[in-house]
C-alpha atoms as a PDB file:
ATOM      1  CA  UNK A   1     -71.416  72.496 120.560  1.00  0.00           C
ATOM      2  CA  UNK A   2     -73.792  71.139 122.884  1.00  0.00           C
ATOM      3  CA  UNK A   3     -75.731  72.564 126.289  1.00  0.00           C
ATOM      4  CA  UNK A   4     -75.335  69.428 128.899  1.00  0.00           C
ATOM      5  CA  UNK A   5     -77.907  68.888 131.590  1.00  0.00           C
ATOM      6  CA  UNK A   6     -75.354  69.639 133.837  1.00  0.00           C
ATOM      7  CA  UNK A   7     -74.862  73.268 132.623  1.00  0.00           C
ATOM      8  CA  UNK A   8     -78.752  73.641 133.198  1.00  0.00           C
ATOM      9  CA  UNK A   9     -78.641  72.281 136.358  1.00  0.00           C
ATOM     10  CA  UNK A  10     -75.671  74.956 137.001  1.00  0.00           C
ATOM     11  CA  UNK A  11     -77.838  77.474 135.662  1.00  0.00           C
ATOM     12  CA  UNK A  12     -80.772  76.734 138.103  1.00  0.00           C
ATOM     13  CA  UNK A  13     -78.914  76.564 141.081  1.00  0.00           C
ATOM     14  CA  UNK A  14     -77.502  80.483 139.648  1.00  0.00           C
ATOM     15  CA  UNK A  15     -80.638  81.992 138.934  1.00  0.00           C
ATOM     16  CA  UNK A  16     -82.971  80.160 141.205  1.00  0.00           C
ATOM     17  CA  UNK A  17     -82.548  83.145 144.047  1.00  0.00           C
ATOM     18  CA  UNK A  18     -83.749  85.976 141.074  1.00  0.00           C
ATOM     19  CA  UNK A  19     -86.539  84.061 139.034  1.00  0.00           C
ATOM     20  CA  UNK A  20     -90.039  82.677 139.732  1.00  0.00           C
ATOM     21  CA  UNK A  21     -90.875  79.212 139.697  1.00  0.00           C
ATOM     22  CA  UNK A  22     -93.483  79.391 137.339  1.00  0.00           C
ATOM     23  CA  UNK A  23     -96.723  76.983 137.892  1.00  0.00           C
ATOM     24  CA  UNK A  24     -97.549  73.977 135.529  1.00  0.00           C
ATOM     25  CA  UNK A  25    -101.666  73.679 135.076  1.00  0.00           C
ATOM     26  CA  UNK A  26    -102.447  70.502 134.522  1.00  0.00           C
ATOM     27  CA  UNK A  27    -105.795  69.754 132.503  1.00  0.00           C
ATOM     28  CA  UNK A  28    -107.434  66.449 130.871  1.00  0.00           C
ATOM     29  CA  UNK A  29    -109.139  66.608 127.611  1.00  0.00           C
ATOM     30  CA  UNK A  30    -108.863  70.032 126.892  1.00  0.00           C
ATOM     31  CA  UNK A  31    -107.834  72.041 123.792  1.00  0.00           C
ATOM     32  CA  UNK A  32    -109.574  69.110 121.498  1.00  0.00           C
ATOM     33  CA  UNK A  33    -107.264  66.381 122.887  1.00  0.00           C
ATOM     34  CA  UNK A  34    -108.862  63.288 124.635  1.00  0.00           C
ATOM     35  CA  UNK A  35    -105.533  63.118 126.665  1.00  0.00           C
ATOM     36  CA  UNK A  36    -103.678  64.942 129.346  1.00  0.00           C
ATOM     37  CA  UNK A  37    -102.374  68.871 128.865  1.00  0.00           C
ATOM     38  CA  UNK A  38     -99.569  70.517 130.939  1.00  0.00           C
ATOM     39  CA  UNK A  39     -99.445  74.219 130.494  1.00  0.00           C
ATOM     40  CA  UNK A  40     -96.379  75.910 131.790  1.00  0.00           C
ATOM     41  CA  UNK A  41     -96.848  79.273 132.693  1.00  0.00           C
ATOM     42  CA  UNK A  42     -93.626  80.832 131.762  1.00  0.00           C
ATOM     43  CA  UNK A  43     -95.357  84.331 131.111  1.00  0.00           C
ATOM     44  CA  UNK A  44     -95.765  85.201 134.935  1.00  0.00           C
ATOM     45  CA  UNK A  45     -91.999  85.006 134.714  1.00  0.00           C
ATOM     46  CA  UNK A  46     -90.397  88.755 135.574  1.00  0.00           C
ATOM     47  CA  UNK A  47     -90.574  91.080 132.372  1.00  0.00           C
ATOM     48  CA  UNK A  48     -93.284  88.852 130.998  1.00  0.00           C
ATOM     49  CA  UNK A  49     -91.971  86.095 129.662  1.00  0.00           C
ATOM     50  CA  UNK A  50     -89.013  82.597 130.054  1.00  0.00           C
ATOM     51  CA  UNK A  51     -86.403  85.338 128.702  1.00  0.00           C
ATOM     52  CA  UNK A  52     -85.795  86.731 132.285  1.00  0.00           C
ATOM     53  CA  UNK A  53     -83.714  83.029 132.916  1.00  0.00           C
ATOM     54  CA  UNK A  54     -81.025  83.433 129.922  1.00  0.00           C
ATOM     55  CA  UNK A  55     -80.957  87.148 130.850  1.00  0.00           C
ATOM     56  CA  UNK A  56     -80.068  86.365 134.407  1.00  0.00           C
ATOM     57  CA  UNK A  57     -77.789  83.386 133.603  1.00  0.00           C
ATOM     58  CA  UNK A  58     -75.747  85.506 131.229  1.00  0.00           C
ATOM     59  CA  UNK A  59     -75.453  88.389 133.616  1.00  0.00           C
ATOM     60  CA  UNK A  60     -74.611  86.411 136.804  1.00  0.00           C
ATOM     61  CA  UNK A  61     -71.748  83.915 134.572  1.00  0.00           C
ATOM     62  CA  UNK A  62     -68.756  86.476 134.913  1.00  0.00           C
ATOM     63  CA  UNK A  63     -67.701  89.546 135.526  1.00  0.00           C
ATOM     64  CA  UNK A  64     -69.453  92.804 133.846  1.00  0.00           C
ATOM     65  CA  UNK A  65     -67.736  95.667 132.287  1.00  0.00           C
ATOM     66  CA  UNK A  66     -67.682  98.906 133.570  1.00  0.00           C
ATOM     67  CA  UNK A  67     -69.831  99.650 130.509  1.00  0.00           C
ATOM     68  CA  UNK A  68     -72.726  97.322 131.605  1.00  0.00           C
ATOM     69  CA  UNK A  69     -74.719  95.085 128.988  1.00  0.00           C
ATOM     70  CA  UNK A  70     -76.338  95.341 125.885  1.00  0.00           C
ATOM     71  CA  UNK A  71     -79.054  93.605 123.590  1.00  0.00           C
ATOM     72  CA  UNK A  72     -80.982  93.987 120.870  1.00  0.00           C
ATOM     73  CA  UNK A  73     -84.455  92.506 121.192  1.00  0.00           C
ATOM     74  CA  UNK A  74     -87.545  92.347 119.736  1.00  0.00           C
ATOM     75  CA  UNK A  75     -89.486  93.429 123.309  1.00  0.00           C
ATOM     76  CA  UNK A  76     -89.296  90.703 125.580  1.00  0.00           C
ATOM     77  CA  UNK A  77     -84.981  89.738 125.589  1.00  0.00           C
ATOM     78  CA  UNK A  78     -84.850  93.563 125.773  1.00  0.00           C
ATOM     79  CA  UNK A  79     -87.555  93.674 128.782  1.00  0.00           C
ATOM     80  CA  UNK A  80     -85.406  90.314 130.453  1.00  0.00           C
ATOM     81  CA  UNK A  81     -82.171  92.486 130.186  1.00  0.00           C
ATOM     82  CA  UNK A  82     -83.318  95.675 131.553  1.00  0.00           C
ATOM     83  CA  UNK A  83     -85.036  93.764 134.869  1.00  0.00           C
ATOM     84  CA  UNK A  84     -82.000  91.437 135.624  1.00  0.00           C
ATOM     85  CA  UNK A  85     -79.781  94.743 134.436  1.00  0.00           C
ATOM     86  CA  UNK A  86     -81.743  96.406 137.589  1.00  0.00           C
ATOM     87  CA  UNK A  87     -81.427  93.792 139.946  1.00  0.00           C
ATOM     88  CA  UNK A  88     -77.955  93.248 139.488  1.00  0.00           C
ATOM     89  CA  UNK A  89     -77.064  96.896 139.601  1.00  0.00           C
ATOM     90  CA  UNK A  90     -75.819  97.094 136.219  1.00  0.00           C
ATOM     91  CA  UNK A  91     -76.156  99.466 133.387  1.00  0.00           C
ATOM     92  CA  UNK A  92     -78.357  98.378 130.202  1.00  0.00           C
ATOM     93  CA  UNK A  93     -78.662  99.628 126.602  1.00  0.00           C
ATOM     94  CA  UNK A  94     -81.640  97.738 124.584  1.00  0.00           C
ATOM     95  CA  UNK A  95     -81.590  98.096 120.764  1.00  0.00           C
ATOM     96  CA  UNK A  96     -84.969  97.706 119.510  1.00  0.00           C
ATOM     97  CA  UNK A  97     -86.403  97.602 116.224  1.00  0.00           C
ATOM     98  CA  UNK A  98     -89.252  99.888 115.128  1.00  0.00           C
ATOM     99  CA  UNK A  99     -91.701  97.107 114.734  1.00  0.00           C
ATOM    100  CA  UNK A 100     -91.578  96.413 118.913  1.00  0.00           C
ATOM    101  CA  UNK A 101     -94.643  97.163 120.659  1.00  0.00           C
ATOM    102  CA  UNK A 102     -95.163 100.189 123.114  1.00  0.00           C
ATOM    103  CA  UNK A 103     -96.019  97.859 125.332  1.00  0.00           C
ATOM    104  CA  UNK A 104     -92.719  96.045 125.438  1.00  0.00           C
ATOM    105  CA  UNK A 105     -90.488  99.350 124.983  1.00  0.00           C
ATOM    106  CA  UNK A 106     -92.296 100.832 128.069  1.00  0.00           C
ATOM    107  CA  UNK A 107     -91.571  97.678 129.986  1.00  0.00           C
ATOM    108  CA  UNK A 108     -87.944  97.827 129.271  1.00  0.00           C
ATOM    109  CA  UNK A 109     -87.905 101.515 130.180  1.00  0.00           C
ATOM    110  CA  UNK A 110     -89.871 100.817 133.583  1.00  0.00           C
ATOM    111  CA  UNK A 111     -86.516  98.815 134.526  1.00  0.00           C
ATOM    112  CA  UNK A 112     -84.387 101.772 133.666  1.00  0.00           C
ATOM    113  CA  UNK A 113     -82.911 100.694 130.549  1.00  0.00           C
ATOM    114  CA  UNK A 114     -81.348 103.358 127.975  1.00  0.00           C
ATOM    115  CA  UNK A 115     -83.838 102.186 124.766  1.00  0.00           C
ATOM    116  CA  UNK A 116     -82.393 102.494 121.022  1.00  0.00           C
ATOM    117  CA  UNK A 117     -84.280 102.468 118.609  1.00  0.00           C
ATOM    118  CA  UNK A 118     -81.878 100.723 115.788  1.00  0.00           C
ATOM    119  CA  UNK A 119     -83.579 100.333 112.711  1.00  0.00           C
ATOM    120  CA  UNK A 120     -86.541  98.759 110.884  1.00  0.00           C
ATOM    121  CA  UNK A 121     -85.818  94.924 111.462  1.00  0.00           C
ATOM    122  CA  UNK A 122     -84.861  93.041 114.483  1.00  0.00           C
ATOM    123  CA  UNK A 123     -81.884  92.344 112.228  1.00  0.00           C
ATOM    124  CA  UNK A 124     -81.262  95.996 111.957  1.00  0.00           C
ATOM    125  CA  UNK A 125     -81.649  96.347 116.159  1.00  0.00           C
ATOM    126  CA  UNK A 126     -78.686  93.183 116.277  1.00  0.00           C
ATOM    127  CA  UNK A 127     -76.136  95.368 113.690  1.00  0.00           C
ATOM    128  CA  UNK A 128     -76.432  98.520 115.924  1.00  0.00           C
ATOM    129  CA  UNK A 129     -75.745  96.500 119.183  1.00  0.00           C
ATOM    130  CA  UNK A 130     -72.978  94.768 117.875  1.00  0.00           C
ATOM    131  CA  UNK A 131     -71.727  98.212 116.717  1.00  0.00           C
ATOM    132  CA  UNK A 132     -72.166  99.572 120.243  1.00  0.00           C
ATOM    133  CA  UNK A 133     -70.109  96.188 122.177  1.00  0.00           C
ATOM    134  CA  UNK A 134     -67.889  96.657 119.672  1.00  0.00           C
ATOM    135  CA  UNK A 135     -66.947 100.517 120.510  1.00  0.00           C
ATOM    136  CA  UNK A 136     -67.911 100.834 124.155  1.00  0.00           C
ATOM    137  CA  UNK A 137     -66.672  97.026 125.604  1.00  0.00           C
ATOM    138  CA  UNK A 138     -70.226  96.091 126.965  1.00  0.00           C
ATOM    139  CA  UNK A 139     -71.108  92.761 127.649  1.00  0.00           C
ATOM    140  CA  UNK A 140     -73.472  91.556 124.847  1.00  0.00           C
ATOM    141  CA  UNK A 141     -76.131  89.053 125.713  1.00  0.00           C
ATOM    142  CA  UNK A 142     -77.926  87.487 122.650  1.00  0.00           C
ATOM    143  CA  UNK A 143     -81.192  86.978 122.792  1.00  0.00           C
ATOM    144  CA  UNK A 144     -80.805  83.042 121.288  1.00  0.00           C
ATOM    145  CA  UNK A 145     -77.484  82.173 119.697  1.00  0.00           C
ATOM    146  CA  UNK A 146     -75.289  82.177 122.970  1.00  0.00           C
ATOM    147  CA  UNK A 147     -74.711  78.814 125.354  1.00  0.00           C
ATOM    148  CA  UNK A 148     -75.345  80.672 128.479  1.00  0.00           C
ATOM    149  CA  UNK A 149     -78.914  82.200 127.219  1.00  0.00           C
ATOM    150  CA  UNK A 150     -79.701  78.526 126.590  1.00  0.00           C
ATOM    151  CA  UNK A 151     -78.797  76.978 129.708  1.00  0.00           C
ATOM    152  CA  UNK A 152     -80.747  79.910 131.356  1.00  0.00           C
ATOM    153  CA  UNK A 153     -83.845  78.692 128.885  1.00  0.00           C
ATOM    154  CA  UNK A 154     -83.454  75.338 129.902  1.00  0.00           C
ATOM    155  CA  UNK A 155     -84.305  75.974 133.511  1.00  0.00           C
ATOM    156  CA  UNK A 156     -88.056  75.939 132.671  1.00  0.00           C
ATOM    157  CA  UNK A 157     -87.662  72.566 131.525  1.00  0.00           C
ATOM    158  CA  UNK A 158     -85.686  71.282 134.745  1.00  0.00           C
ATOM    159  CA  UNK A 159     -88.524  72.615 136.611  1.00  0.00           C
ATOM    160  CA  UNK A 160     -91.633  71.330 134.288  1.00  0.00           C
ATOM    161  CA  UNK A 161     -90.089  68.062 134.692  1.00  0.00           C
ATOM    162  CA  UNK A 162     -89.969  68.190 138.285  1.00  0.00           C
ATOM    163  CA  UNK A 163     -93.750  69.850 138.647  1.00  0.00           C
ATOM    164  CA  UNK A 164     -95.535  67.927 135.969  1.00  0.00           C
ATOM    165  CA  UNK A 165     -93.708  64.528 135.300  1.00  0.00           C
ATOM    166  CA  UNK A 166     -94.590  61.704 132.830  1.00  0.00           C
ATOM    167  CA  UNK A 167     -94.771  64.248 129.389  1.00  0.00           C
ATOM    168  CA  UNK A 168     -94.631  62.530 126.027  1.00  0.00           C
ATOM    169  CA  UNK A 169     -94.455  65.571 123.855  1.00  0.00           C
ATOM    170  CA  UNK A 170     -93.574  69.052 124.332  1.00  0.00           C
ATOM    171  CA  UNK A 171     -94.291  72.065 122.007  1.00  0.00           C
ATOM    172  CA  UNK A 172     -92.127  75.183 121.914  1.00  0.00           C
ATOM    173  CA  UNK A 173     -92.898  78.403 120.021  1.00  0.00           C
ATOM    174  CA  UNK A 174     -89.547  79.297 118.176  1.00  0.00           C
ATOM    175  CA  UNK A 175     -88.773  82.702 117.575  1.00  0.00           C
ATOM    176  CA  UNK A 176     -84.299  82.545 116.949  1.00  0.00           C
ATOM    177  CA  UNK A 177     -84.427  79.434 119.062  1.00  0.00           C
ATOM    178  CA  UNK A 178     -82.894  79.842 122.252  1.00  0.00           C
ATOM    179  CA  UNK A 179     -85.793  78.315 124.425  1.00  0.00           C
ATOM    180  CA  UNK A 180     -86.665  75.773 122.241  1.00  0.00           C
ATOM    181  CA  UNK A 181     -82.749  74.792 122.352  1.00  0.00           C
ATOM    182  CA  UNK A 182     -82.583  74.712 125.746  1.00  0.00           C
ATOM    183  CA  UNK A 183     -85.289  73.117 126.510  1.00  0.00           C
ATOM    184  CA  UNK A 184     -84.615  70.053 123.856  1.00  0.00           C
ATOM    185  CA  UNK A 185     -81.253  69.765 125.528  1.00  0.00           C
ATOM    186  CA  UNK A 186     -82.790  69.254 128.480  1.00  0.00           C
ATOM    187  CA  UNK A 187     -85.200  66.311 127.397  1.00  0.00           C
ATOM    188  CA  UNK A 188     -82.706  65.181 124.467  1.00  0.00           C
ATOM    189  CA  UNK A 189     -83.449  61.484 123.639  1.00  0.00           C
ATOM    190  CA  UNK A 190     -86.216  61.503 126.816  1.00  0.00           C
ATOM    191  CA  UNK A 191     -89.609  62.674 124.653  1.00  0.00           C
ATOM    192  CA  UNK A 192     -90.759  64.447 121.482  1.00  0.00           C
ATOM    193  CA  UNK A 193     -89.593  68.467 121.237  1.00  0.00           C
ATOM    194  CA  UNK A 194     -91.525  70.051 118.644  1.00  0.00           C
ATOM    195  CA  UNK A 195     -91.107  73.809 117.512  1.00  0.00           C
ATOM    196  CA  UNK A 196     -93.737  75.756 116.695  1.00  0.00           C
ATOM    197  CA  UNK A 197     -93.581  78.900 114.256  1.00  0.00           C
ATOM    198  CA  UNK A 198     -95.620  81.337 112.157  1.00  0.00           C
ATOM    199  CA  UNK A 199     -96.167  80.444 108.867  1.00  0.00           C
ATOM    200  CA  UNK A 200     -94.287  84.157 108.140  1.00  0.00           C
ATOM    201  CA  UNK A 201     -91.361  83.395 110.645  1.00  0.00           C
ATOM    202  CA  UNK A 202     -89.894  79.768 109.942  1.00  0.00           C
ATOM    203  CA  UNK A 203     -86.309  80.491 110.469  1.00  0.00           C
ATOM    204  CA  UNK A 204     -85.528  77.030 112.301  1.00  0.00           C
ATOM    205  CA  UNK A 205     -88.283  75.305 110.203  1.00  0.00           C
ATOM    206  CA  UNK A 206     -86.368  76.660 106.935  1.00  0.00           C
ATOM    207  CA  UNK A 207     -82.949  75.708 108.441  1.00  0.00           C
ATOM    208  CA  UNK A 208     -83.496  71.970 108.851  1.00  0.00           C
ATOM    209  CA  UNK A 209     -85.415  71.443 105.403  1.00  0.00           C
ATOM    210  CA  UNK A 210     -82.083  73.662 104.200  1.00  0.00           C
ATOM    211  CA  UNK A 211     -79.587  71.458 106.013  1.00  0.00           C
ATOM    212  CA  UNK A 212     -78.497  74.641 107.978  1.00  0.00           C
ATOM    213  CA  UNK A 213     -79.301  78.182 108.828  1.00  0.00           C
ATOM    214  CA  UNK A 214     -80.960  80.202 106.046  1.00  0.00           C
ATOM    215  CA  UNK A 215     -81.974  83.555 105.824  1.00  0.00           C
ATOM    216  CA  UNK A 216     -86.449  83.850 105.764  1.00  0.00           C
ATOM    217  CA  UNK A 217     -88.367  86.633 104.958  1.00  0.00           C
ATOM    218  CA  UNK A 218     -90.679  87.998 108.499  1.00  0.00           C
ATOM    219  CA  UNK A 219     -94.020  88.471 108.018  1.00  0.00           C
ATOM    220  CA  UNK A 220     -96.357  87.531 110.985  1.00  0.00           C
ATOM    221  CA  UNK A 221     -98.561  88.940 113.945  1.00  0.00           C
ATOM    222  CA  UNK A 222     -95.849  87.198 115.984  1.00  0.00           C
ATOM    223  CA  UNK A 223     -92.796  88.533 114.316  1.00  0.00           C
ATOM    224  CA  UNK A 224     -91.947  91.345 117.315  1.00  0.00           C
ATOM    225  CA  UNK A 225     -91.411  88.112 119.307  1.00  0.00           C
ATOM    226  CA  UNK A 226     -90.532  85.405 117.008  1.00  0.00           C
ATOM    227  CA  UNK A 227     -88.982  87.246 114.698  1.00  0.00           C
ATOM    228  CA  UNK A 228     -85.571  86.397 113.681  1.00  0.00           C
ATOM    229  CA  UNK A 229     -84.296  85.675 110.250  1.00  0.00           C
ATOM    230  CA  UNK A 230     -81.713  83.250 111.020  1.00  0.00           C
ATOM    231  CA  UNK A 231     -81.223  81.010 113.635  1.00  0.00           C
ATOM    232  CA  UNK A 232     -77.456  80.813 113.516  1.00  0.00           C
ATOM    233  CA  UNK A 233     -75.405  77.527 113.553  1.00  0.00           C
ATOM    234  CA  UNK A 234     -75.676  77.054 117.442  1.00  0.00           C
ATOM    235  CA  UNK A 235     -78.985  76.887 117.712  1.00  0.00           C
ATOM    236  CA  UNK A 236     -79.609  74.907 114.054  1.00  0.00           C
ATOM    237  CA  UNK A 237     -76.864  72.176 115.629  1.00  0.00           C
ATOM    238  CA  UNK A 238     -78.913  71.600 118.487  1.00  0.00           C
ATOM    239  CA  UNK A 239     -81.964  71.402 117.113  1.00  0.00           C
ATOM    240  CA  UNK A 240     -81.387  69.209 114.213  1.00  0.00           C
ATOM    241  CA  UNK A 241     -79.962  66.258 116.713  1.00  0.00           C
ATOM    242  CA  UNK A 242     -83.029  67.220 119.623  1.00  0.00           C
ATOM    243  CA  UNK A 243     -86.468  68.013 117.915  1.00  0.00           C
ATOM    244  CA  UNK A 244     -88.599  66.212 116.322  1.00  0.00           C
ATOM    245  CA  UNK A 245     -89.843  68.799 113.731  1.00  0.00           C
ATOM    246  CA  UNK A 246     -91.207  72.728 113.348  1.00  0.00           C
ATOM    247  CA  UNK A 247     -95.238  72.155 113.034  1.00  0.00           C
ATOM    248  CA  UNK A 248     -95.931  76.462 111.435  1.00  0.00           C
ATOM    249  CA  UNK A 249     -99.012  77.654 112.517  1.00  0.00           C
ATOM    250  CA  UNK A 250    -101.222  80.847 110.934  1.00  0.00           C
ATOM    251  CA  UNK A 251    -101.772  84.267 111.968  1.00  0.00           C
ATOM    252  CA  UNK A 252    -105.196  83.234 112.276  1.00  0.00           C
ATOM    253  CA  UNK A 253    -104.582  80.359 114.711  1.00  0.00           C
ATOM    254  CA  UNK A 254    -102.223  82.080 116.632  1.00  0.00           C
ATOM    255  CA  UNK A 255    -104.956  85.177 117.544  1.00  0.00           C
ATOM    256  CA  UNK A 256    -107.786  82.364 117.735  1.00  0.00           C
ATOM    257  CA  UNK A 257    -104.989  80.651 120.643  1.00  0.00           C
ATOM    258  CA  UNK A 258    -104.940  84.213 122.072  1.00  0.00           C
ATOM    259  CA  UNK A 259    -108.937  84.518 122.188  1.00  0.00           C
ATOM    260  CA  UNK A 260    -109.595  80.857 123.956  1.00  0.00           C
ATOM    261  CA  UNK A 261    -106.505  81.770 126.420  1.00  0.00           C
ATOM    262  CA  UNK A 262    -108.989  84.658 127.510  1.00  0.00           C
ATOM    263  CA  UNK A 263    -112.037  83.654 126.863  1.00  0.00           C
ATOM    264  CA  UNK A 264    -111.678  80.519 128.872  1.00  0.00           C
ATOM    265  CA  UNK A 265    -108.864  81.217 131.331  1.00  0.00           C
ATOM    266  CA  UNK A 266    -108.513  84.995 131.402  1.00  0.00           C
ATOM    267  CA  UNK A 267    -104.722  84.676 130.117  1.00  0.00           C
ATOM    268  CA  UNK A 268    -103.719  88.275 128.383  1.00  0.00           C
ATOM    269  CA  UNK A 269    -101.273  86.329 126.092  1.00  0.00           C
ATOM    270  CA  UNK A 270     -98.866  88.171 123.696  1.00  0.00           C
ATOM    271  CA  UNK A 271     -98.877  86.180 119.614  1.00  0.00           C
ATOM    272  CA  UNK A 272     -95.720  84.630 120.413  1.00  0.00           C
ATOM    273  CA  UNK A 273     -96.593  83.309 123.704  1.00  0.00           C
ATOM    274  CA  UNK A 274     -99.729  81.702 122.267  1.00  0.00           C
ATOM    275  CA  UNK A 275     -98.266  80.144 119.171  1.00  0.00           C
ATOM    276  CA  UNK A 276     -97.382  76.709 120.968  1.00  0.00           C
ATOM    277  CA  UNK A 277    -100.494  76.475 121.904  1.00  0.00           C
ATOM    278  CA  UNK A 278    -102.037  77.240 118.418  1.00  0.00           C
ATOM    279  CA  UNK A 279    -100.692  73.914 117.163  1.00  0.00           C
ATOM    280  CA  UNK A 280    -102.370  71.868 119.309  1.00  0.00           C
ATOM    281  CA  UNK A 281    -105.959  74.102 119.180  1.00  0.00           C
ATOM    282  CA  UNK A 282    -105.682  73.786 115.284  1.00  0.00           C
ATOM    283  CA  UNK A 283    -104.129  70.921 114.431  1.00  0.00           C
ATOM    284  CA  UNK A 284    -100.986  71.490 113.115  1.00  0.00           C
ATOM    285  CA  UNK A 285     -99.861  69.023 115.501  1.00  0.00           C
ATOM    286  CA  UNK A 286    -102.199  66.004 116.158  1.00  0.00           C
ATOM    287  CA  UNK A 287    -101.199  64.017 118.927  1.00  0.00           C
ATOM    288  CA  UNK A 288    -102.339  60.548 119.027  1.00  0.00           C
ATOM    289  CA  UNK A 289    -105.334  58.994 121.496  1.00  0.00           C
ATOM    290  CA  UNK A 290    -104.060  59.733 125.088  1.00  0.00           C
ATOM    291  CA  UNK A 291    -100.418  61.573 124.478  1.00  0.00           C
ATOM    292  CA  UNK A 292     -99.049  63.344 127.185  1.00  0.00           C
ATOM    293  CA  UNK A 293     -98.766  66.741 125.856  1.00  0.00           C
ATOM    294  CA  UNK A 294     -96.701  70.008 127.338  1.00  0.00           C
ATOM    295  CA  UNK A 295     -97.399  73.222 125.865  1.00  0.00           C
ATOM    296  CA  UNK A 296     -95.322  76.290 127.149  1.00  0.00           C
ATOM    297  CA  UNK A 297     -96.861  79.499 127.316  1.00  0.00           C
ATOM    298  CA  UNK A 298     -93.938  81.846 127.139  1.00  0.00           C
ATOM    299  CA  UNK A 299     -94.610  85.606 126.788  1.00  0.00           C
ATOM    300  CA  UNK A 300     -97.632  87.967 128.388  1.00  0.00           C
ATOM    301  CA  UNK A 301     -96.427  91.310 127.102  1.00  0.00           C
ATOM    302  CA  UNK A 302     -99.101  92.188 125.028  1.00  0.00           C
ATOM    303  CA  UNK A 303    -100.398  95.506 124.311  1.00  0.00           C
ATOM    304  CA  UNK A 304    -103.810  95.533 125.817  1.00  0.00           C
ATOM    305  CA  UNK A 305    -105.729  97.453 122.973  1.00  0.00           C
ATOM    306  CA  UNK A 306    -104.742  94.672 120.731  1.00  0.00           C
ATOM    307  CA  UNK A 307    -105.794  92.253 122.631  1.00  0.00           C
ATOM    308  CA  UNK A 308    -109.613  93.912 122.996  1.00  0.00           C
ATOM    309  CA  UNK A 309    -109.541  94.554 119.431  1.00  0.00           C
ATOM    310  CA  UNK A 310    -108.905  90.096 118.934  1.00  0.00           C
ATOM    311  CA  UNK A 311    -111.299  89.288 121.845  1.00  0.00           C
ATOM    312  CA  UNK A 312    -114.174  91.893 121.077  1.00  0.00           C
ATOM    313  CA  UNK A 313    -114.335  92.837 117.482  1.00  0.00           C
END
């Protein structure tokens, strides 16, 4: 199965009244490139982060059941849910596992979501929702693995091409994959998609060495964000024909992304929303003299004592 532009398009023209058009920041010879940087700044979306799109596009495809919706999320899915949930006027129930932050569990309450806690792993947060469709009839809307979450992804890239044209390479954090798939079905065959994942969550990195989805142990400052285990065949079969390759980045780079993302621009970025950039600051990917490089920052829910503790120890 594929996601066509035209389904994105579709997408956009759905969700366009409920979302912000997030800015691009354009910058030249930053980040320890000689060449030209496009930032888009997906984490002033709604609820904090791109997830708010696929969470809208799955609500607004079809009809709703009496029951309302369901997810289980890591934080930010869960956060996207609960606000386009609200809007809508729709009920919400948000599995999360234990390892979410407070921060990201108070955000989806703030929308007036019921919040579950359903076990120790995201994993563990998926089997409980599916449990809960299952009984009650709810519509379930996955936080990666389903073609109208992508689509909704893929709106950020419609728009980045329209508000900062002429990219050579794009870098994608990858937590199950549904942003990084939507966004390389956008730009399929048109420029370079490369994921970007903790050296502790490489589900998509260890699916295409695999030849297909594979189960990876978590372990990562990023994992309540890009934390899945498996990417699932959907997302594996789109990014095996669309991106160029998973460049894995440290802890340690990740919360060094997070520091210069304050320090220099007073961005309060969550790990997972500062892993894409992390490549590029460290070098896991190198792009050559003068490449046009896009970096998405995705996700701003970040608890704010963490964030002191990185930037002032």
């Amino acid at each position: 199965m594929t996601i066509t532009r035209a389904e994105i398009e579709a997408a956009h023209t759905r969700i366009a009244p409920h979302v912000r058009r997030t800015p691009v920041l354009h910058q030249n010879r930053a980040f320890g490139h000689d060449g030209p940087v496009s930032l888009k700044l997906e984490f002033l979306q709604h609820a904090g982060s791109f997830k708010t799109r696929g969470a809208f596009n799955a609500i607004l495809s079809g009809a709703v059941p009496s029951a309302g919706v369901a997810a289980a999320s890591g934080g930010n899915h869960g956060a996207a849910v609960a606000y386009a949930a609200k809007q809508v006027g729709v009920r919400a129930r948000i599995f999360v596992p234990e390892i979410s932050s407070p921060a990201k569990i108070s955000v989806i309450r703030s929308h007036g979501a019921e919040v579950v806690i359903g076990g120790a792993r995201y994993a563990d947060a998926q089997d409980a929702c599916d449990l809960y469709v299952a009984e009650s009839g709810a519509l379930r809307i996955h936080p990666f693995a389903a073609a109208s979450t992508m689509a909704g992804q893929g709106t950020a890239a419609l728009e980045w091409e329209q508000d900062g044209p002429g990219l050579d390479t794009v870098l994608v954090a990858v937590g199950g994959g549904g942003l990084i798939s939507g966004v390389a079905s956008w730009w399929a065959g048109r420029l370079k998609i490369v994921g970007v994942e903790p050296e502790g969550s490489r589900a998509l990195h260890a699916a295409l060495a695999a030849g297909g989805p594979v189960d990876v142990e978590i372990d990562s400052v990023a994992a309540d964000s890009l934390g899945a285990k498996n990417t699932g065949d959907l997302v594996y079969g789109i990014c095996r024909e669309s991106v160029d390759h998973v460049a894995l980045v440290t802890d340690e780079a990740i919360r060094d992304a997070q520091r210069l993302l304050w320090r220099d621009y007073r961005i309060a970025s969550e790990p997972g929303g500062a892993a894409a950039l992390a490549a590029l600051v460290s070098g896991a990917y190198k792009p050559r003299s003068g490449e046009r490089v896009g970096v998405l920052l995705c996700g701003a829910n970040v608890e704010l004592q963490k964030l002191a503790e990185i930037t002032h120890p």
